[in-house]
Protein backbone atom coordinates (compact mmCIF):
# COMPACT_ATOMS: atom_id res chain seq x y z
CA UNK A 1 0.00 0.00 0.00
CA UNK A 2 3.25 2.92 0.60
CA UNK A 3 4.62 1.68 -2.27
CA UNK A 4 1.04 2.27 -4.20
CA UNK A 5 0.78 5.73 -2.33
CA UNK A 6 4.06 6.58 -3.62
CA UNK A 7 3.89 6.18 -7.11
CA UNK A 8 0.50 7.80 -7.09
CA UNK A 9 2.03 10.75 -5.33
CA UNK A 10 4.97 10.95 -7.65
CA UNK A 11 3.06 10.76 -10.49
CA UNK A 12 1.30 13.94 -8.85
CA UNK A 13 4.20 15.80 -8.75
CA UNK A 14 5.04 15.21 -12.43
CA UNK A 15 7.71 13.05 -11.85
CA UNK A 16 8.36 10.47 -14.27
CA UNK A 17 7.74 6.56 -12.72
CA UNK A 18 9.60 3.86 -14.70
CA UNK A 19 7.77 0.83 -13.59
CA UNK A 20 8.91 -2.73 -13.86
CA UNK A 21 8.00 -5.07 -17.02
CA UNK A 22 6.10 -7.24 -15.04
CA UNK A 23 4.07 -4.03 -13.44
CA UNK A 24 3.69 -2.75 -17.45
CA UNK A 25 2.46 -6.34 -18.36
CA UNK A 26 0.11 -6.56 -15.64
CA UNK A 27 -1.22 -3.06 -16.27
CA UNK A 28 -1.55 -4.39 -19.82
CA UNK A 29 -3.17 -7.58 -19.76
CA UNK A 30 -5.62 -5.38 -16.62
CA UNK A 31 -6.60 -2.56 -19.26
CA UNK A 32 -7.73 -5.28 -21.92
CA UNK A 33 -9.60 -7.58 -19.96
CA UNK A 34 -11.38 -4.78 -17.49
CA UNK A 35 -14.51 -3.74 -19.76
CA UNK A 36 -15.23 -7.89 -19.52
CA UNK A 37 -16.36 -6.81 -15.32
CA UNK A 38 -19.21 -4.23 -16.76
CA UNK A 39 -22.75 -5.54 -17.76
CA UNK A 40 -24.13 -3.49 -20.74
CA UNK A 41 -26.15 -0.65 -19.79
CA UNK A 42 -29.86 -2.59 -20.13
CA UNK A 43 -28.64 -5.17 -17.63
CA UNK A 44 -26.38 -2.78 -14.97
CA UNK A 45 -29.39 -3.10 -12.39
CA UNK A 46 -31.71 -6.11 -13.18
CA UNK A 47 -31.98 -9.13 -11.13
CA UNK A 48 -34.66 -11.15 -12.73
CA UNK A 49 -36.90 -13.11 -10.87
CA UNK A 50 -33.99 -14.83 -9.17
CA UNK A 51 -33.89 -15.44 -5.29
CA UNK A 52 -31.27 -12.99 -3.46
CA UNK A 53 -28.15 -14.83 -2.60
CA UNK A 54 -27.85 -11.94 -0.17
CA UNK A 55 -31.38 -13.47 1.78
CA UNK A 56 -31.24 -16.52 4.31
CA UNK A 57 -33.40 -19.60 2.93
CA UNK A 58 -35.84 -17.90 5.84
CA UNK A 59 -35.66 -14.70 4.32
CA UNK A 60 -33.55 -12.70 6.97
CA UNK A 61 -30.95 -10.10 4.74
CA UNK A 62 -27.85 -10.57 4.71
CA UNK A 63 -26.31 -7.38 5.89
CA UNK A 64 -22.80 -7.84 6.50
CA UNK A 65 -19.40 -9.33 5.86
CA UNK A 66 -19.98 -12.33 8.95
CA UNK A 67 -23.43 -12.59 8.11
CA UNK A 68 -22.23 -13.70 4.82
CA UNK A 69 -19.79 -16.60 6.05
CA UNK A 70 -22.74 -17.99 7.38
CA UNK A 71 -25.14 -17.48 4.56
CA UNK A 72 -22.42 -19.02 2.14
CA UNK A 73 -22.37 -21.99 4.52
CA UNK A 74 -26.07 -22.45 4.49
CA UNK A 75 -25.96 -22.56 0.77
CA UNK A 76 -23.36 -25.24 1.03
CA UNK A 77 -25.15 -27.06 3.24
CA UNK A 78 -28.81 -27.02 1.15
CA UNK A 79 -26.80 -28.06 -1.91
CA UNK A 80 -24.73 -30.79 -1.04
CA UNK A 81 -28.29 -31.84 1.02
CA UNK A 82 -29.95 -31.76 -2.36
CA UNK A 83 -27.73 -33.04 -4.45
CA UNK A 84 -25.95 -35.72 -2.24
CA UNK A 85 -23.04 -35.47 -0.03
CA UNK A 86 -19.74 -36.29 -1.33
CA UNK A 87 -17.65 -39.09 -0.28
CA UNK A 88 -14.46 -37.79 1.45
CA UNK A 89 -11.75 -36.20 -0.80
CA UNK A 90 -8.65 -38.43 -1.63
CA UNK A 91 -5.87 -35.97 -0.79
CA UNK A 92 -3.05 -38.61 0.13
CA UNK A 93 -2.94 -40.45 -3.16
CA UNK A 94 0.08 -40.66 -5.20
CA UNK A 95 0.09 -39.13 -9.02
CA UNK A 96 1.49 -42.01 -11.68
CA UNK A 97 3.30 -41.20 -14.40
CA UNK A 98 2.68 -43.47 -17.54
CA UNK A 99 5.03 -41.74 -20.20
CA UNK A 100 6.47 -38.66 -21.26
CA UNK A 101 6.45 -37.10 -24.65
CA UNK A 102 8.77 -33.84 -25.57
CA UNK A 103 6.79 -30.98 -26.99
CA UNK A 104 7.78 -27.48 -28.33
CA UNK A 105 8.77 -25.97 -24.73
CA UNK A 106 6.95 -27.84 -22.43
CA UNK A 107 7.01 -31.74 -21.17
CA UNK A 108 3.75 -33.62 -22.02
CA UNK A 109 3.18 -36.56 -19.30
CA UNK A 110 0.21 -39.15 -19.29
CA UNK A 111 -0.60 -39.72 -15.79
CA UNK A 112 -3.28 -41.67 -13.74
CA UNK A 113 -4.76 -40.78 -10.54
CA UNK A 114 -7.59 -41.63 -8.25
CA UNK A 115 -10.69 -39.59 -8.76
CA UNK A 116 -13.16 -41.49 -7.21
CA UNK A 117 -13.39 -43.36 -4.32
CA UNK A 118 -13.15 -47.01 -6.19
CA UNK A 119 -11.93 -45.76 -9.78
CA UNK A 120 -8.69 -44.18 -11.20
CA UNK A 121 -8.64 -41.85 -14.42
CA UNK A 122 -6.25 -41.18 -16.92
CA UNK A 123 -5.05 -37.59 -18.30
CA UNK A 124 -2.75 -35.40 -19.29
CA UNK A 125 0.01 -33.12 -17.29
CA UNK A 126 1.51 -30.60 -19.39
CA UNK A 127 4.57 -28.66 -17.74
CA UNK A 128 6.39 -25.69 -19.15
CA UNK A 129 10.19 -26.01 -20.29
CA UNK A 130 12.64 -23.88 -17.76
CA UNK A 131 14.31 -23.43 -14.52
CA UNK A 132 12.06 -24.71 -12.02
CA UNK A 133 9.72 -22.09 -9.82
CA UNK A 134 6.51 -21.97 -8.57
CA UNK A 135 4.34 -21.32 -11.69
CA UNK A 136 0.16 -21.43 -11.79
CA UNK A 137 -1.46 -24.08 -12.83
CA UNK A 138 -5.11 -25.17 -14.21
CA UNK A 139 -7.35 -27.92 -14.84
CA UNK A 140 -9.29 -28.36 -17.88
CA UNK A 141 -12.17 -30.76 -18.19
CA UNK A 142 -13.89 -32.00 -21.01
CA UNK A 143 -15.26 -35.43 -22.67
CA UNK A 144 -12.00 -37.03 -22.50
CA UNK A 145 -8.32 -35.25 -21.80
CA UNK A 146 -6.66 -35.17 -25.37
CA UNK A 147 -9.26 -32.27 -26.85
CA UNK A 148 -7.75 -29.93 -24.20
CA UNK A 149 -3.91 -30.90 -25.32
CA UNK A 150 -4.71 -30.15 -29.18
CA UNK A 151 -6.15 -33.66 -30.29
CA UNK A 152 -9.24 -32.86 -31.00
CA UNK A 153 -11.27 -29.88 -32.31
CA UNK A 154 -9.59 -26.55 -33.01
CA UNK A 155 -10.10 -23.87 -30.33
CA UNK A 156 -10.54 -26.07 -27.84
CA UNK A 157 -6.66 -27.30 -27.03
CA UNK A 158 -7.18 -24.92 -23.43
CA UNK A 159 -4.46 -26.90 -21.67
CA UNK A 160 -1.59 -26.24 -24.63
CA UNK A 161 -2.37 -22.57 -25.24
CA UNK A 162 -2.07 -22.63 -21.46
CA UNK A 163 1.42 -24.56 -21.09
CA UNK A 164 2.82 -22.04 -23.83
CA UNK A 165 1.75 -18.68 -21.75
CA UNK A 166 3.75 -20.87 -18.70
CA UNK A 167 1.06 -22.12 -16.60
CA UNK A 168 1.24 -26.00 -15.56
CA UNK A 169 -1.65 -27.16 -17.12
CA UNK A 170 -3.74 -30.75 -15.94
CA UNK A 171 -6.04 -32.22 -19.04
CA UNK A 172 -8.50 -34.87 -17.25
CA UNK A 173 -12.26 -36.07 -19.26
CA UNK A 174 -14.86 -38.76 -18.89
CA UNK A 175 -13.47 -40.88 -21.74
CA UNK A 176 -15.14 -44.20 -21.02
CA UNK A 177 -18.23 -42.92 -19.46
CA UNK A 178 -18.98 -40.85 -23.24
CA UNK A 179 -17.98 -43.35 -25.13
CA UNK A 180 -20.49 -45.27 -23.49
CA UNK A 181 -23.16 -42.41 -23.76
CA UNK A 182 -23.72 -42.35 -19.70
CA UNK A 183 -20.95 -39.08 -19.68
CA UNK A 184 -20.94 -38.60 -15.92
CA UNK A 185 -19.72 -40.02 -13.25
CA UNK A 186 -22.18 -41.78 -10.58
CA UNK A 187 -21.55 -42.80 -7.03
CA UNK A 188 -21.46 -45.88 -5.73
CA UNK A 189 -22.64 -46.93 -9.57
CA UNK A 190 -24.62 -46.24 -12.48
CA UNK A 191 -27.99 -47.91 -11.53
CA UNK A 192 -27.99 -46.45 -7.75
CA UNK A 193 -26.28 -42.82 -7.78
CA UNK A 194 -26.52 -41.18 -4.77
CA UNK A 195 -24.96 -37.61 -5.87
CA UNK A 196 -26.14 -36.26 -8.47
CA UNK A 197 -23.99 -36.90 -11.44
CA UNK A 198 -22.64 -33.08 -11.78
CA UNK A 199 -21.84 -32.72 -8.17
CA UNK A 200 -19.09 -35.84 -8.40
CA UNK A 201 -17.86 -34.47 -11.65
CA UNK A 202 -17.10 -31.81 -9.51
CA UNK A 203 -15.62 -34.18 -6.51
CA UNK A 204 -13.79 -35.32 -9.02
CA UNK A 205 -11.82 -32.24 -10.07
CA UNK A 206 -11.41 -31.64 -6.10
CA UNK A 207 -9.76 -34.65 -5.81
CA UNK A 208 -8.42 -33.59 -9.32
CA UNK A 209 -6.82 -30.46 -7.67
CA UNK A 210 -5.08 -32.08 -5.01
CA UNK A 211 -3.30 -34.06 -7.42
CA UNK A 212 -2.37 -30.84 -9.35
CA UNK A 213 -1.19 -29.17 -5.45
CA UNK A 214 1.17 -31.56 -4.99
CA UNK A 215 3.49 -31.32 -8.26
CA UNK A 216 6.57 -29.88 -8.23
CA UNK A 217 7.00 -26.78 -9.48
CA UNK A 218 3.01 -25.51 -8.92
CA UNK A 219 1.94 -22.98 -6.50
CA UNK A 220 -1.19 -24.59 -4.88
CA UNK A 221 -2.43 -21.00 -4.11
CA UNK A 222 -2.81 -20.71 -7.87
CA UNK A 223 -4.69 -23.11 -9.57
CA UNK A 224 -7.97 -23.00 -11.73
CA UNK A 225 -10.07 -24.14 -13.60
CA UNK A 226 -11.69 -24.28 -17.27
CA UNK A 227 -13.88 -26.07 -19.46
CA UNK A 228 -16.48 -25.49 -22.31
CA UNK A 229 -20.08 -27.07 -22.52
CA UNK A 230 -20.24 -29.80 -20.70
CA UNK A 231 -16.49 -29.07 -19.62
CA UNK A 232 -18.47 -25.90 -19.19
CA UNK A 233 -21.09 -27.06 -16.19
CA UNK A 234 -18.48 -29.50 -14.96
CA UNK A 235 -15.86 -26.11 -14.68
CA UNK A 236 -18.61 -24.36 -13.11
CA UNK A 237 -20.15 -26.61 -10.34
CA UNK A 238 -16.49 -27.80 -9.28
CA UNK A 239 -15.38 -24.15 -8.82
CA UNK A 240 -18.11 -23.29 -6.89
CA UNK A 241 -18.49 -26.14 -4.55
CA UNK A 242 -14.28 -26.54 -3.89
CA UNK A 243 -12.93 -22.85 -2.54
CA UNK A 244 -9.26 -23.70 -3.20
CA UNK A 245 -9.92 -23.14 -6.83
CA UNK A 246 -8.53 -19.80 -7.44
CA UNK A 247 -10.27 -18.66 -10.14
CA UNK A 248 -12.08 -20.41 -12.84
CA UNK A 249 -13.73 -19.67 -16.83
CA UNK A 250 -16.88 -21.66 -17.79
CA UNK A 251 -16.90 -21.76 -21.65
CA UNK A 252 -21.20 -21.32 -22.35
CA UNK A 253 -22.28 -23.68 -20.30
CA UNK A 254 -25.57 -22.31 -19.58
CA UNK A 255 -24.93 -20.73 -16.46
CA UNK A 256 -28.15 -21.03 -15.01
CA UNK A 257 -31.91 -23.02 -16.00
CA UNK A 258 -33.12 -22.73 -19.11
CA UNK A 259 -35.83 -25.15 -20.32
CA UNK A 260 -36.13 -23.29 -24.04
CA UNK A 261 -32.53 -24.30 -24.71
CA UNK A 262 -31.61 -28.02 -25.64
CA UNK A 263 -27.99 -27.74 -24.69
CA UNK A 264 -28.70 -26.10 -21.29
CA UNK A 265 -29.97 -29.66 -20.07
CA UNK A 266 -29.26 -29.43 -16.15
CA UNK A 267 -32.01 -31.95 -16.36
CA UNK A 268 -30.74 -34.75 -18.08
CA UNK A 269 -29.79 -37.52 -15.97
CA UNK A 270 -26.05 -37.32 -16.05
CA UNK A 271 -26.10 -33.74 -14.84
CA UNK A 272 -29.03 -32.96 -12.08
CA UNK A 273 -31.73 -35.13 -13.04
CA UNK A 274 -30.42 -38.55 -12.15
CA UNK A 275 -32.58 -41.86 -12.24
CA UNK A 276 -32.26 -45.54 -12.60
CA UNK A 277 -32.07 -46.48 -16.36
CA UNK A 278 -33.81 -46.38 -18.57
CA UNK A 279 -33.50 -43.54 -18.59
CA UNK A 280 -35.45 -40.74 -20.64
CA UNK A 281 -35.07 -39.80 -24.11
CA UNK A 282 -32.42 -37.47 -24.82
CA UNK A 283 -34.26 -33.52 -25.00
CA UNK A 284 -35.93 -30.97 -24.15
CA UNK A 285 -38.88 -31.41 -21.48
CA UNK A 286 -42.18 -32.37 -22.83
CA UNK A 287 -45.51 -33.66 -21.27
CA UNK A 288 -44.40 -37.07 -22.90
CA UNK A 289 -40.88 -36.65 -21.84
CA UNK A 290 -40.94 -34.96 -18.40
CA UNK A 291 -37.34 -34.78 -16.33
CA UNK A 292 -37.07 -37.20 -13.47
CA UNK A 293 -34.92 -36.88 -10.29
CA UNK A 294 -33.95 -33.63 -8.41
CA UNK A 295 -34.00 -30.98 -11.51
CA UNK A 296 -37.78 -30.86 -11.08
CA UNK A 297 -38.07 -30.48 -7.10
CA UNK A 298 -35.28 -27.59 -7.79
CA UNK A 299 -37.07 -26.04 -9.96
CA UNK A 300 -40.52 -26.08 -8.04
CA UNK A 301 -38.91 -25.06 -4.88
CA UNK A 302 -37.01 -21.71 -6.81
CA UNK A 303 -33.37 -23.06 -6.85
CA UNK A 304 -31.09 -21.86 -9.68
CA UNK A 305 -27.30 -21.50 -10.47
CA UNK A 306 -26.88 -18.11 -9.47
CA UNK A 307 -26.58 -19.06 -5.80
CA UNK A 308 -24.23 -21.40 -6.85
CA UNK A 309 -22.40 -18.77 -8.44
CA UNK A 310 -22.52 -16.74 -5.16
CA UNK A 311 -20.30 -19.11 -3.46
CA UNK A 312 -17.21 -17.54 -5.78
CA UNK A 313 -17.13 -14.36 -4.00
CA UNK A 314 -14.63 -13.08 -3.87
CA UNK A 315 -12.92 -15.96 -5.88
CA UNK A 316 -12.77 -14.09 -9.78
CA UNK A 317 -14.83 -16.01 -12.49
CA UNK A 318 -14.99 -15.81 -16.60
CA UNK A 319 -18.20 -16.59 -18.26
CA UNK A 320 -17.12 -17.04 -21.54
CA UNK A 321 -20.19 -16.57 -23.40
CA UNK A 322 -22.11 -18.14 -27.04
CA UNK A 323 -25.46 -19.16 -27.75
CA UNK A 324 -25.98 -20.29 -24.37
CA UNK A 325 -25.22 -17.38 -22.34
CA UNK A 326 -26.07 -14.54 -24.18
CA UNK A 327 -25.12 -10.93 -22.42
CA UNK A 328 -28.84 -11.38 -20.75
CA UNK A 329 -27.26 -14.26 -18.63
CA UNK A 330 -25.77 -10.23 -16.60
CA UNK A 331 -29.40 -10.68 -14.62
CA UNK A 332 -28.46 -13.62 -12.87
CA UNK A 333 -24.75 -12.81 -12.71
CA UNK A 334 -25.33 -9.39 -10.68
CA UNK A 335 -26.27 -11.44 -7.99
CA UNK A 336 -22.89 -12.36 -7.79
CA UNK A 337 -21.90 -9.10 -8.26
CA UNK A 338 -23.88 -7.91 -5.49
CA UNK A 339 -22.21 -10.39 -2.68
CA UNK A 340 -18.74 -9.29 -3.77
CA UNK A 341 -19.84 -5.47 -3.27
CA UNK A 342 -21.32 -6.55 -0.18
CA UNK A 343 -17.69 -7.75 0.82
CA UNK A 344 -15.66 -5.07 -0.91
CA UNK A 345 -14.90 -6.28 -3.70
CA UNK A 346 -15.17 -5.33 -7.00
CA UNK A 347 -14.91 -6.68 -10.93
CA UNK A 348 -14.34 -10.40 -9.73
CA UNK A 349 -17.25 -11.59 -12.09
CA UNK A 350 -17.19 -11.20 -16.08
CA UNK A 351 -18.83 -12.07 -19.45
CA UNK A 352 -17.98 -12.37 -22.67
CA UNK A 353 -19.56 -13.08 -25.82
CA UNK A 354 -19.79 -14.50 -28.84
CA UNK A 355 -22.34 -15.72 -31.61
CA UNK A 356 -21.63 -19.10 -31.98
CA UNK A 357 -21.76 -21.65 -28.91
CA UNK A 358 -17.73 -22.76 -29.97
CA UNK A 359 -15.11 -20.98 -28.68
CA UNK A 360 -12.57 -19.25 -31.26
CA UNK A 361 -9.70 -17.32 -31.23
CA UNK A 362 -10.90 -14.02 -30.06
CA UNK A 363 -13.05 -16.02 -27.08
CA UNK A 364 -9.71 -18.05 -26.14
CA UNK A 365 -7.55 -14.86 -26.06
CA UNK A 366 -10.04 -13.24 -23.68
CA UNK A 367 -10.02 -16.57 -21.59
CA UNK A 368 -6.28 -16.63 -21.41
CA UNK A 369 -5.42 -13.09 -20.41
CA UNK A 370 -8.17 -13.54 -17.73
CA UNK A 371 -6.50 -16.22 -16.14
CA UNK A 372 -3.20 -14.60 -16.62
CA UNK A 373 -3.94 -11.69 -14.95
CA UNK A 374 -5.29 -13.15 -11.60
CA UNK A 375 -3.30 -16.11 -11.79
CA UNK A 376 0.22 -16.08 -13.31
CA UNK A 377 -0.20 -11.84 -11.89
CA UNK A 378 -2.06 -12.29 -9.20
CA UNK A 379 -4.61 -9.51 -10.01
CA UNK A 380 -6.78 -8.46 -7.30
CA UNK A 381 -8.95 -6.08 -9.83
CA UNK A 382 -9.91 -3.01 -8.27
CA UNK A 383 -11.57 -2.48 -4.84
């Protein structure tokens, strides 16, 4: 803070400030991502029909800082009561390294870890070239891990774009579960879940981050999290429910319930409408195909995403938005907005946006200078 105070007062008094190349890059990569933290003028002050974050489940307001620890708690709480209650995270387990491949600056590992309480996964580790220091790190999630680490569809290779801007970067995906068409993962088993299928995705990349805490080299302070679609959700509901994550970007997702849009299918039963098979025809909710499991009872009972959302405060967050969160997806998102005023804090929650529901170069760009500046810089934003 005196060394803040001082270059403001210098630069008072006329006096020419050289400031470091990291302090120029920071201010840099700060002036092009800041107008992401401002809504467009229609949506500066709408909240929708959503349910205040900043209101107990009994209605009482949240008025201040403490009142908010235990609001955040309650919110917990209700989820993980709705949705199941994790098994306990793995945080002891060893990473295995399967082979190594050299790449153009950075080492390329496949490793295998244990992400569930009875099953091990398979993924990607991707580690920049140079002396050895404590660099950020993320997680991208997906369908299966070698989309993320540029075998797959173009735009989408998050970890490698990340691995050449220097960040560690951990590819892990639900390869058997999509190429059998169940996706998800379900605990204890498929035919008698008892989380919802999103939420474990979600333990998962917990357990996922522990893993990532524990290499060499990675500053467990810094670590987040990405994904797009269903990478997207999964991105979204582990940041959310696990604080360690630093920061995160969820790539159009759908960031809260929409039953007009096909791809924003909380309800589906590998997401938050779990039942035994068989299950229900793929699609949007009709009399003839109604959604099963919890998605309904949330619905009825008023729950959406945005108090999910909530639980980031003051933790920064990228919606990075396409045909599924268009810039009207602001009314739920200044709830968020709202609790990080409420605790001093502002820009910590941004949109983007796009036409098309892929990400592309301009989208990715955005994505990466985001996580740049409040990971590899440690941005705080302004207060």
């Amino acid at each position: 803070m005196l060394k803040r105070s001082l270059v403001v007062l210098l630069f008072t008094l006329g006096i020419t400030v050289i400031l470091p190349a990291q302090s120029k890059q920071k201010a840099s990569v700060w002036q092009a991502i800041a107008p992401f933290f401002e809504p467009p003028q229609a949506y500066a002050e709408s909240f929708g029909d959503y349910r205040s974050p900043l209101r107990f489940y009994d209605g009482r307001p949240v008025r201040h800082k403490r009142e908010w620890r235990k609001r955040r708690a309650e919110i917990v709480a209700r989820w993980h009561e709705l949705m199941g209650k994790w098994p306990a995270l793995i945080t002891d387990q060893k990473l295995h390294f399967l082979d190594t491949v050299r790449k153009d600056g950075y080492h390329q590992y496949r490793v295998r870890f244990r992400w569930m309480p009875d099953a091990y996964t398979e993924g990607y580790l991707l580690v920049p070239e140079g002396k050895l220091k404590k660099r950020p790190a993320v997680i991208t999630v997906f369908y299966e891990p070698e989309t993320a680490i540029g075998q797959g569809r173009e735009q989408r290779d998050f970890a490698r774009q990340l691995v050449h801007r220097g960040f560690v970067a951990l590819s892990i995906g639900t390869t058997e579960a999509s190429q059998s068409h169940t996706y998800s993962l379900y605990y204890p088993h498929l035919d008698s879940a008892r989380v919802q299928p999103l939420s474990m995705l979600a333990y998962a990349a917990a357990n996922a981050w522990h893993v990532l805490a524990g290499v060499r080299g990675v500053d467990e302070k810094r670590i987040g999290i990405m994904g797009h679609s269903f990478g997207g959700k999964w991105a979204m509901f582990a940041s959310c429910l696990y604080e360690k994550f630093a920061c995160a970007v969820w790539s159009d997702p759908g960031i809260v319930f929409d039953e007009a849009r096909p791809s924003v299918n909380y309800w589906e039963p590998w997401y938050l409408g779990y039942h035994p098979r068989p299950w229900r025809t793929r699609g949007l909710i009709t009399e003839v195909n109604p959604a099963y499991g919890l998605y309904p009872r949330l619905v009825e009972e008023g729950y959406d995403l945005h108090e999910l959302h909530a639980l980031m405060a003051p933790r920064p967050f990228l919606v990075s938005g396409g045909a599924e969160d268009l810039p009207e997806r602001w009314i739920p998102l200044n709830h968020a907005r709202a609790v990080n005023r409420l605790l001093g804090y502002e820009n910590r929650v941004a949109m983007t946006n796009r036409p098309e529901h892929s990400p592309n170069d301009l989208s990715n760009e955005q994505a990466m200078l985001f996580l740049e500046y409040f990971l590899k810089h440690r941005g705080k934003g302004r207060h």
